[in-house]
N, C-alpha and C. Protein backbone atom coordinates (compact mmCIF):
# COMPACT_ATOMS: atom_id res chain seq x y z
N UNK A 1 6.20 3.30 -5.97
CA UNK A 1 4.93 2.87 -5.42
C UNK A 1 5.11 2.61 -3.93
N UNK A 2 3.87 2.96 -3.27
CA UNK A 2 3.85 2.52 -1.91
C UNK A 2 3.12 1.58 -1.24
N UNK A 3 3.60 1.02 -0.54
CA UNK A 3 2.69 -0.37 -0.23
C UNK A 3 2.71 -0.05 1.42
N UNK A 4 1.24 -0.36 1.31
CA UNK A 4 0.90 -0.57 3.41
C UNK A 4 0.07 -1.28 3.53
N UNK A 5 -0.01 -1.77 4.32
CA UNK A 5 -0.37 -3.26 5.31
C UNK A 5 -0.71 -3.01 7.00
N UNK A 6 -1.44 -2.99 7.43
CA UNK A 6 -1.85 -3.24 8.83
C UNK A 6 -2.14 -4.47 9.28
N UNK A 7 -2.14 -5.10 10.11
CA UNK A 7 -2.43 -6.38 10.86
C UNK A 7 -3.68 -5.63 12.54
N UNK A 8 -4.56 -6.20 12.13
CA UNK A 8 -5.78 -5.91 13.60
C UNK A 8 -6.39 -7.00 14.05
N UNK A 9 -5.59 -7.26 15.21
CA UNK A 9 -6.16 -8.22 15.82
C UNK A 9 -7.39 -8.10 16.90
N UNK A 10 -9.00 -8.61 16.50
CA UNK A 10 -9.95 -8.51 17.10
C UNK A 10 -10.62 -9.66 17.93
N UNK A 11 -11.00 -9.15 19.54
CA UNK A 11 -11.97 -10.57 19.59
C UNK A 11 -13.68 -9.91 19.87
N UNK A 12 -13.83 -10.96 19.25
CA UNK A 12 -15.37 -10.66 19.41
C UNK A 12 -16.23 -11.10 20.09
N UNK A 13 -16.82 -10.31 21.08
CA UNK A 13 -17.43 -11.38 22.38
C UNK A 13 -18.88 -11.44 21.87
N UNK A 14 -19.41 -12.53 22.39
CA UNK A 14 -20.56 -13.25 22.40
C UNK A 14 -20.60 -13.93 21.41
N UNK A 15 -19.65 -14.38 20.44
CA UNK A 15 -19.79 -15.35 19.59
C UNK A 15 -19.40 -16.78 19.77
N UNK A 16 -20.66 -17.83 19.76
CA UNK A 16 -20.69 -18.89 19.99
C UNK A 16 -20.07 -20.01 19.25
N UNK A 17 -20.26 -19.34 18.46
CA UNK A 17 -19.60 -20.18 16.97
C UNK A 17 -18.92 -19.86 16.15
N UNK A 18 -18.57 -20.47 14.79
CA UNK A 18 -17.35 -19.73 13.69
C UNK A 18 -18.83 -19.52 12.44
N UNK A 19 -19.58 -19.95 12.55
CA UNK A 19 -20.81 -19.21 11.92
C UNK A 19 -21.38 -17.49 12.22
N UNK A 20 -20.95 -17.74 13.64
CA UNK A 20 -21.28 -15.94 14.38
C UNK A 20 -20.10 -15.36 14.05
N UNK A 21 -18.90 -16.04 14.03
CA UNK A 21 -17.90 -15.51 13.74
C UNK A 21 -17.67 -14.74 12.50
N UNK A 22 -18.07 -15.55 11.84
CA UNK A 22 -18.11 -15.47 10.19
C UNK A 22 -18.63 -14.16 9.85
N UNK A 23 -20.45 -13.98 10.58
CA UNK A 23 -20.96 -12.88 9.93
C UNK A 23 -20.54 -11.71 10.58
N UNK A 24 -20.18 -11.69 11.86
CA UNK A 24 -19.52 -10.27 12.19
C UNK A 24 -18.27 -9.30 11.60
N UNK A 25 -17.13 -10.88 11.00
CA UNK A 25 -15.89 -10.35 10.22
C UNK A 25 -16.32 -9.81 8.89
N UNK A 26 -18.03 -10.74 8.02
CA UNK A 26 -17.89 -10.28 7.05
C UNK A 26 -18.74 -8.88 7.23
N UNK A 27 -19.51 -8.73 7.87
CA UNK A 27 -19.66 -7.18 7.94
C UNK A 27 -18.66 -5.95 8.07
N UNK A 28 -17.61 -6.55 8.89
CA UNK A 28 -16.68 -5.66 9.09
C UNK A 28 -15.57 -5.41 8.08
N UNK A 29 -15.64 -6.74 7.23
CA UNK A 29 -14.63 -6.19 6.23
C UNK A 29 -15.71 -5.53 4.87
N UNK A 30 -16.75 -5.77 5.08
CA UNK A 30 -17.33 -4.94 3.60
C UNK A 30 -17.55 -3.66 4.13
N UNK A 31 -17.43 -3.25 5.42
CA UNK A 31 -17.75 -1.85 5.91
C UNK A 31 -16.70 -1.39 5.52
N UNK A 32 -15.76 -2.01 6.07
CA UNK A 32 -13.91 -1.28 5.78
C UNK A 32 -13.65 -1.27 4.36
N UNK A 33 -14.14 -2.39 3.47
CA UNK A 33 -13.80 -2.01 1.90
C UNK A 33 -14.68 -0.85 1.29
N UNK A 34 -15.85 -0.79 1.76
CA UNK A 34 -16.50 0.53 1.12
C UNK A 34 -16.84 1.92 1.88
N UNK A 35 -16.19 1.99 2.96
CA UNK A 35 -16.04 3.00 3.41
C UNK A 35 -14.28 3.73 3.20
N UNK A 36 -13.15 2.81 3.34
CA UNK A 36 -11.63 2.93 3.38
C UNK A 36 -11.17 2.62 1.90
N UNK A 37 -11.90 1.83 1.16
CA UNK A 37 -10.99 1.47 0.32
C UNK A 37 -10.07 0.48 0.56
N UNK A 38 -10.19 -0.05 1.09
CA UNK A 38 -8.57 -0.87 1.18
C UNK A 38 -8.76 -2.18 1.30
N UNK A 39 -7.78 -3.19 0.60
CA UNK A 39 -8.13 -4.72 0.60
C UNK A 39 -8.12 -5.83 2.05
N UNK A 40 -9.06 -6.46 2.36
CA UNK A 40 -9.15 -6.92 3.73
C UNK A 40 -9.27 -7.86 3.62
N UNK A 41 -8.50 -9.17 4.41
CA UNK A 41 -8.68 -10.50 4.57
C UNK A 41 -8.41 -11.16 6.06
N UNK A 42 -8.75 -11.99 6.49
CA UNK A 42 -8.60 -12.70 7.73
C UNK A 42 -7.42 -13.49 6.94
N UNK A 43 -6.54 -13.39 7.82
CA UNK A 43 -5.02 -13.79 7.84
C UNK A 43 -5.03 -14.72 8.91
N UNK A 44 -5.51 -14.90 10.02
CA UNK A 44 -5.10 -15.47 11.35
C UNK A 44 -6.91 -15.67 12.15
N UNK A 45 -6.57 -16.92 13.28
CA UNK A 45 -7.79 -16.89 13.83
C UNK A 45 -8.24 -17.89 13.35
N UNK A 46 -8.59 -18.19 12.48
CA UNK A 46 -9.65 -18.78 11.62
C UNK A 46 -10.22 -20.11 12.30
N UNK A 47 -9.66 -20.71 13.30
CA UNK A 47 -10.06 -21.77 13.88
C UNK A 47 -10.69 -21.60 15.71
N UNK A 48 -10.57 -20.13 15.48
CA UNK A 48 -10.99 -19.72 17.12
C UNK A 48 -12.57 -19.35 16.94
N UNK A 49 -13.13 -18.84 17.77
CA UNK A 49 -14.92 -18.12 17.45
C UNK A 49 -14.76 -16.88 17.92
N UNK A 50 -13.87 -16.39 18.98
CA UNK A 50 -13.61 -15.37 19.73
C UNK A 50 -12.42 -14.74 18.93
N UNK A 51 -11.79 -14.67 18.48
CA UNK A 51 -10.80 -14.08 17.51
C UNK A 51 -10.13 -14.10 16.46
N UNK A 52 -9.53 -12.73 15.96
CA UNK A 52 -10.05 -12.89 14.50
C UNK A 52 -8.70 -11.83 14.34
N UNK A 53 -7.72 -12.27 13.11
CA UNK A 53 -6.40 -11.15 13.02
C UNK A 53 -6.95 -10.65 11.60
N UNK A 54 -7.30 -9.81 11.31
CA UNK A 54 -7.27 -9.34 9.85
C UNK A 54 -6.35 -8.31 9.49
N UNK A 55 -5.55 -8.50 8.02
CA UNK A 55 -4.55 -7.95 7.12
C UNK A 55 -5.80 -7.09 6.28
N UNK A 56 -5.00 -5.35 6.32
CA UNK A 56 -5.64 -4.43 5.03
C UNK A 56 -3.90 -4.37 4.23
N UNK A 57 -4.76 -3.66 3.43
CA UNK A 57 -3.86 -3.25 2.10
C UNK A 57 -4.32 -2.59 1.31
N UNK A 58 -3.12 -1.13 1.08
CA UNK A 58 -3.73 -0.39 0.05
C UNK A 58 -2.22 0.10 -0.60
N UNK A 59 -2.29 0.59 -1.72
CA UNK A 59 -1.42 1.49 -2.53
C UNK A 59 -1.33 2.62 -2.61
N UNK A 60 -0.58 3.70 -2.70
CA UNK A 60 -0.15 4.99 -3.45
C UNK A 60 1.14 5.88 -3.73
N UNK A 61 1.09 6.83 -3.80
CA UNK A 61 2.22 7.37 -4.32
C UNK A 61 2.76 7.97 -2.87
N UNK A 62 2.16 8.44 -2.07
CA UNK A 62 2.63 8.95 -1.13
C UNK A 62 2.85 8.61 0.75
N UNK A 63 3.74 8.16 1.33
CA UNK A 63 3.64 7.03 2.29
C UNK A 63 3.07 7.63 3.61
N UNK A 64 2.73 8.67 3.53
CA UNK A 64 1.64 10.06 4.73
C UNK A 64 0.80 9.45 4.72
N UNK A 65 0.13 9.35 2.95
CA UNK A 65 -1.48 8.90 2.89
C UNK A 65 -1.60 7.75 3.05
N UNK A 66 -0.67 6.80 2.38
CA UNK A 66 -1.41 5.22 2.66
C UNK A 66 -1.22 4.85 4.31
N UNK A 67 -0.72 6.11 4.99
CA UNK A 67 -0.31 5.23 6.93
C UNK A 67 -1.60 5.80 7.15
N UNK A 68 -2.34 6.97 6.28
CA UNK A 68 -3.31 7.62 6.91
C UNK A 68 -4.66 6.59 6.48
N UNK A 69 -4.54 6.32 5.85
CA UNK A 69 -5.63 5.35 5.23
C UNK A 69 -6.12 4.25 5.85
N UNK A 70 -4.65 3.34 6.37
CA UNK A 70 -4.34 2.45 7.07
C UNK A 70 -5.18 2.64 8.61
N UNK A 71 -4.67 3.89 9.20
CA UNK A 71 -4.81 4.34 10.59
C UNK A 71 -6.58 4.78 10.59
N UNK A 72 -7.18 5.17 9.44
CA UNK A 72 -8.64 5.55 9.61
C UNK A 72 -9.65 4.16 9.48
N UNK A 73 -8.70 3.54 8.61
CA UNK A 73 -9.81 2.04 8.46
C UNK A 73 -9.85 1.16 10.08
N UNK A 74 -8.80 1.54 11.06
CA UNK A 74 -8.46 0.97 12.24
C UNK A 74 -9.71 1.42 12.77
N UNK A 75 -9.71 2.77 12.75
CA UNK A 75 -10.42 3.67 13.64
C UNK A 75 -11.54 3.29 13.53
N UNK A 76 -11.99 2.95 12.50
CA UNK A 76 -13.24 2.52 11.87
C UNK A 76 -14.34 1.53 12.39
N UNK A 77 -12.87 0.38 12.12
CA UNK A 77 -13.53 -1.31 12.89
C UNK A 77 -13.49 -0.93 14.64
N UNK A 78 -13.00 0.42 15.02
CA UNK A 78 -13.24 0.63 16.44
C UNK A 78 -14.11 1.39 16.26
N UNK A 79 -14.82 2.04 16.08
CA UNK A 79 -16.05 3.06 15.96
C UNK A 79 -17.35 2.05 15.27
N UNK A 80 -17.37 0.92 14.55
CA UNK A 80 -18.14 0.17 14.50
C UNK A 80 -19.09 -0.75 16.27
N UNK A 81 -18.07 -1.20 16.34
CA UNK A 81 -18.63 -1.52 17.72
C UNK A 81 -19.21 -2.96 18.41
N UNK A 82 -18.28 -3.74 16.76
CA UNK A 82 -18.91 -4.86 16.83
C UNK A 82 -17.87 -6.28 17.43
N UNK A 83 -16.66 -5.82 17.06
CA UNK A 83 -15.64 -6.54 17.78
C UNK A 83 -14.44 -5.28 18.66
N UNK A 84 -13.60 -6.15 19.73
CA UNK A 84 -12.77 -5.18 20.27
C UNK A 84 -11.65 -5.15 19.51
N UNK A 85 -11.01 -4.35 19.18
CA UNK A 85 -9.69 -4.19 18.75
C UNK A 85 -8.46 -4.24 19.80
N UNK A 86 -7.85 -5.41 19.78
CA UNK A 86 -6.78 -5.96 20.76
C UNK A 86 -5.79 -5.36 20.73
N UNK A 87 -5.58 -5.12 19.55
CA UNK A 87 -3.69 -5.11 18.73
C UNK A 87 -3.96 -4.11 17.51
N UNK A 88 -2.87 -3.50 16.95
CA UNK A 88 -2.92 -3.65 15.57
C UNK A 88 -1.27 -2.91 15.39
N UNK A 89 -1.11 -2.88 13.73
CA UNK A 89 0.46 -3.02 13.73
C UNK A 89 0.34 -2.44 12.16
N UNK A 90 1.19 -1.84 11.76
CA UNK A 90 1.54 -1.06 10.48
C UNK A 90 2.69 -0.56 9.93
N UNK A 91 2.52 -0.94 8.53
CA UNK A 91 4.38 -1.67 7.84
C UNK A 91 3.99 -0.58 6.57
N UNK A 92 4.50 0.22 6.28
CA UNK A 92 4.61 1.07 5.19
C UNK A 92 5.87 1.07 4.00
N UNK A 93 5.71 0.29 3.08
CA UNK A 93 6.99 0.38 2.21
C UNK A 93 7.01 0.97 1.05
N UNK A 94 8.45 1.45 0.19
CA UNK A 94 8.62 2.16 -0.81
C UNK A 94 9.70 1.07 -2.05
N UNK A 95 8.72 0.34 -2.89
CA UNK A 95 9.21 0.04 -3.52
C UNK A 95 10.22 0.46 -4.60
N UNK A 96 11.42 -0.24 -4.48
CA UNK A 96 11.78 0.29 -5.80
C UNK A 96 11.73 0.51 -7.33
N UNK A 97 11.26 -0.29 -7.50
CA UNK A 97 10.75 -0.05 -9.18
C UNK A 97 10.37 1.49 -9.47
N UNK A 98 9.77 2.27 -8.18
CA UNK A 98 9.62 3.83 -8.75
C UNK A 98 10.99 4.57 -9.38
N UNK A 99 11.63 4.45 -8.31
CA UNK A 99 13.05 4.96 -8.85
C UNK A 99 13.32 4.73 -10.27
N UNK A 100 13.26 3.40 -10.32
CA UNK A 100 13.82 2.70 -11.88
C UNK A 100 13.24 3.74 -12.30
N UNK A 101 11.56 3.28 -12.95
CA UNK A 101 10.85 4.03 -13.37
C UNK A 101 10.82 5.84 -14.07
N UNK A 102 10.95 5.94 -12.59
CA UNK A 102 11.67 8.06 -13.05
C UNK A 102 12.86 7.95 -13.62
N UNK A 103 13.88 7.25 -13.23
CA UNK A 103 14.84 7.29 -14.55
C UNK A 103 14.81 6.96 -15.82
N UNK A 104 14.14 6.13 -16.01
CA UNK A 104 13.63 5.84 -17.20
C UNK A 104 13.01 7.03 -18.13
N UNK A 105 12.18 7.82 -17.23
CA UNK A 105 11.29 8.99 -17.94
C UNK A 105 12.33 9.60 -17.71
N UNK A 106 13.45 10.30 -17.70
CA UNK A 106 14.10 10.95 -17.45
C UNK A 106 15.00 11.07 -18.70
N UNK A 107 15.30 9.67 -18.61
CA UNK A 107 16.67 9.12 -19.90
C UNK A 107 15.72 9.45 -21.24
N UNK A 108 14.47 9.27 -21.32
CA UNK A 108 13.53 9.39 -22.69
C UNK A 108 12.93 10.76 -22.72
N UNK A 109 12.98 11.63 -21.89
CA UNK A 109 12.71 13.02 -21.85
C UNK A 109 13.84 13.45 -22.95
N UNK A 110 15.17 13.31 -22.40
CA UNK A 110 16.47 13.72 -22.71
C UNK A 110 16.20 13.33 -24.23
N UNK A 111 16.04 12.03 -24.42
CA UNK A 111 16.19 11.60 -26.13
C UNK A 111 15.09 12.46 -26.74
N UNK A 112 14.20 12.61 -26.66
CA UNK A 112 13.16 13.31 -27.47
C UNK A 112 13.43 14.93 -27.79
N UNK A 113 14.84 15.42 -26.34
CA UNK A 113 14.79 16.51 -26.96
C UNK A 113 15.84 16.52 -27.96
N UNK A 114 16.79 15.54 -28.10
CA UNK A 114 17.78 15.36 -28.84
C UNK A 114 17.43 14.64 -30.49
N UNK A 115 15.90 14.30 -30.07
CA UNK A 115 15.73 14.16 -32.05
C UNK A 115 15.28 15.58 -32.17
N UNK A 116 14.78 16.28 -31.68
CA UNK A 116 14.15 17.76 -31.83
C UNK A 116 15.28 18.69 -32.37
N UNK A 117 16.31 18.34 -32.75
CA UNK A 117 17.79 19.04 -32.29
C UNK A 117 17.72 20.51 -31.61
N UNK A 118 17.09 19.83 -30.48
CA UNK A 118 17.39 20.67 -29.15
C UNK A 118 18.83 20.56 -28.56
């Protein structure tokens, strides 16, 4: 399995408050969940009105697609137009449990052909 994570750090000008704050992040993360797919939370910020760090996250099998996934949802909250995008940063990992996993199907492939008396 593959795991990726971005960190985007945004500030958002003309917001007076953490009420203005509020509704601009939550637009931006329900845009990014139903346009990208991918899980979004404010990680950082939370006590400023002007800025705002939000963490995505998504899964798959292949670590091309989830950097690509990662890199379009960026593009996104910049093509929106509603906060600036300061920063952002992207961590792509390959857990191991897959490995286990294929060996596992591997070792039980083998036995099934050996009750077959293959």
């Amino acid at each position: 399995m593959i795991v990726g994570a971005a960190l985007v750090e945004l500030r958002i000008h003309g917001s007076r408050s953490l009420k203005e704050k509020r509704g601009v992040l939550r637009s931006i993360s329900q845009r990014v969940r139903n346009r990208c797919r991918v899980s979004v939370a404010e990680v950082g910020g939370q006590d400023t009105w002007t800025r705002a760090l939000l963490g995505f996250a998504t899964v798959g099998n292949d670590p091309v697609v989830v950097r690509r996934v990662l890199e379009r949802a960026v593009v996104f909250v910049e093509d929106l137009h509603l906060a600036e995008v300061v920063a952002s940063d992207f961590e792509v990992i390959r857990l191991p449990l897959t490995e286990a996993l294929a060996d596992d199907e591997e070792v039980e492939s083998e036995g099934a052909e050996d009750e077959d008396g293959d």
